[in-house]
Protein backbone atom coordinates (compact mmCIF):
# COMPACT_ATOMS: atom_id res chain seq x y z
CA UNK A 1 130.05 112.99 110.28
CA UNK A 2 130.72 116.62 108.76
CA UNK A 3 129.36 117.86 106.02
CA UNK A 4 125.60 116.22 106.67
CA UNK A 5 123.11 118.75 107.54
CA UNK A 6 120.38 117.62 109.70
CA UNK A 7 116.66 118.30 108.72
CA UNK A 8 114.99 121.39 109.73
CA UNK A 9 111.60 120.41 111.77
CA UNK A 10 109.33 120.51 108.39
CA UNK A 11 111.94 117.30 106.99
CA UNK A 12 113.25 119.84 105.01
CA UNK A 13 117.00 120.52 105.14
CA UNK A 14 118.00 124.29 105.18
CA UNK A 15 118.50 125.97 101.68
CA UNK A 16 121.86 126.45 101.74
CA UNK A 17 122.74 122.79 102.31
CA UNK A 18 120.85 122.53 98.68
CA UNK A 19 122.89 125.05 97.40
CA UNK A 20 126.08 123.75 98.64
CA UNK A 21 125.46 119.97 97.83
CA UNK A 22 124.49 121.23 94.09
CA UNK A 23 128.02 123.32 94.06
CA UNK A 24 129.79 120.04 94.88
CA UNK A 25 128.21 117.81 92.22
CA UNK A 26 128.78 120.95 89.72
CA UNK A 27 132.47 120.67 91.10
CA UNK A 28 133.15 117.17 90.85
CA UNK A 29 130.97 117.11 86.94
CA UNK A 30 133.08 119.35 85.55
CA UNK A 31 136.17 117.69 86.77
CA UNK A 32 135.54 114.70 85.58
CA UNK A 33 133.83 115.56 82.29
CA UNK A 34 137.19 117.94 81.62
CA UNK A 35 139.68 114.99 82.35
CA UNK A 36 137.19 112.75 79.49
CA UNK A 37 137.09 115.76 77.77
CA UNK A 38 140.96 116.17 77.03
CA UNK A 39 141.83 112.20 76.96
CA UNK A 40 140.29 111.78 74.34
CA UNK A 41 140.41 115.27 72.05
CA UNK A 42 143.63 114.13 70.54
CA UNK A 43 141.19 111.84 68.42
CA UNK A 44 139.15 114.92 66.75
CA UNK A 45 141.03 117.20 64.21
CA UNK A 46 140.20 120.65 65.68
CA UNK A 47 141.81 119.84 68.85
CA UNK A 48 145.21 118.48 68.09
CA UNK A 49 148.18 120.29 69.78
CA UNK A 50 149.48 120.42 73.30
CA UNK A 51 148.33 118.78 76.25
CA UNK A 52 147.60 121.88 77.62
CA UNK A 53 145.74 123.14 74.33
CA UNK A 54 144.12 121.05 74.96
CA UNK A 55 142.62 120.90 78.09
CA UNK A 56 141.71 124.92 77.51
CA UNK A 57 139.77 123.32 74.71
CA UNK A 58 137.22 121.07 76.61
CA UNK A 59 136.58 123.76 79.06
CA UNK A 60 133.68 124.48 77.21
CA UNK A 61 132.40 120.72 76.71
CA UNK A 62 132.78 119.82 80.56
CA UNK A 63 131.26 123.00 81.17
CA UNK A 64 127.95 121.35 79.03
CA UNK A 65 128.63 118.24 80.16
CA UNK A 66 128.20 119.44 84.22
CA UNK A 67 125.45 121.51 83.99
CA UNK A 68 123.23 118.25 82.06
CA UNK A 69 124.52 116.48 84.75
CA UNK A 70 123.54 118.70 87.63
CA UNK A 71 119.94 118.99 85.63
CA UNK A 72 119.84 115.41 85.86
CA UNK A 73 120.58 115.54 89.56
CA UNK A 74 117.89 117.52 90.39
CA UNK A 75 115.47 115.72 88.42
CA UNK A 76 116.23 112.82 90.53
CA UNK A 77 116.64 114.33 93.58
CA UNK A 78 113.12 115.80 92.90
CA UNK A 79 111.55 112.73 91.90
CA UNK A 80 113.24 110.46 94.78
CA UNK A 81 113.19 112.74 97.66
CA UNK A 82 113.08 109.76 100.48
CA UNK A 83 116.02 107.29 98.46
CA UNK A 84 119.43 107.08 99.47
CA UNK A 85 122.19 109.35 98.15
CA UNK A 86 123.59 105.75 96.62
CA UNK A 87 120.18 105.08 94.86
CA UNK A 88 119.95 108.83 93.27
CA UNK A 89 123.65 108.42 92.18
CA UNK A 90 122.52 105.33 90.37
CA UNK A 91 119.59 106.78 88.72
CA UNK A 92 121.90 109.51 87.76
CA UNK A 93 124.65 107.82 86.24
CA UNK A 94 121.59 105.17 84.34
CA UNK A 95 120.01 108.31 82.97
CA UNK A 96 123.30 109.97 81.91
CA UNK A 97 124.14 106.46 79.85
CA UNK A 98 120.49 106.92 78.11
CA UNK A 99 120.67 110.73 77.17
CA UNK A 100 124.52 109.99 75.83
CA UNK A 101 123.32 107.00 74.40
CA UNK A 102 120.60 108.70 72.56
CA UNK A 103 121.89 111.33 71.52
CA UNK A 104 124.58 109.68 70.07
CA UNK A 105 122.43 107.94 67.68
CA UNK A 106 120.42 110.71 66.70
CA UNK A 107 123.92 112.31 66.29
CA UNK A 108 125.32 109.32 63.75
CA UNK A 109 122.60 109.39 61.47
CA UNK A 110 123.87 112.74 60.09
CA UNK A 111 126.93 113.13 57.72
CA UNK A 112 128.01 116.71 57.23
């Protein structure tokens, strides 16, 4: 199995397996917050135009959107050290729903 980096003799697994497994959920956050991003832009008035308009556009959202997720990641990661990858992905993706959900409603309360 490649990419699995065995614990060091403390349990601990070397640094930059940390640092690379935190690279790969940035990766794969901002991908898929930039594709959510730009399907659904077209709906707000400040970014109609090209496809490709765009997508330059929600850079900066996914950009958010990754880094609270890779926050969230290692607050679970912190908190459930001995859980499976699966179970941590869970607790990440439950959390995510709450914060968006949340923030959402404190959001819709306000009319500009």
């Amino acid at each position: 199995m490649t990419g699995v980096v065995a614990p060091t003799r403390s349990g601990r697994r070397p640094r930059h397996a940390g640092v690379q497994e935190a690279l790969r959920i940035l990766a794969v956050a901002f991908l898929l917050n930039w594709i959510w991003e730009a399907t659904h832009a077209a709906a707000y008035v400040e970014s109609t135009g090209p496809f490709l308009y765009r997508l330059r556009h929600c850079l900066p959202m996914a950009g958010t959107d990754a880094l609270w997720t890779l926050a969230l990641w290692f607050l679970v990661t912190g908190a459930m050290q001995r859980a499976d990858p699966a179970r941590r992905l869970t607790t990440v993706a439950v959390l995510g729903a709450v914060v968006v959900l949340w923030i959402y409603n404190s959001m819709s309360g306000r009319r500009a």
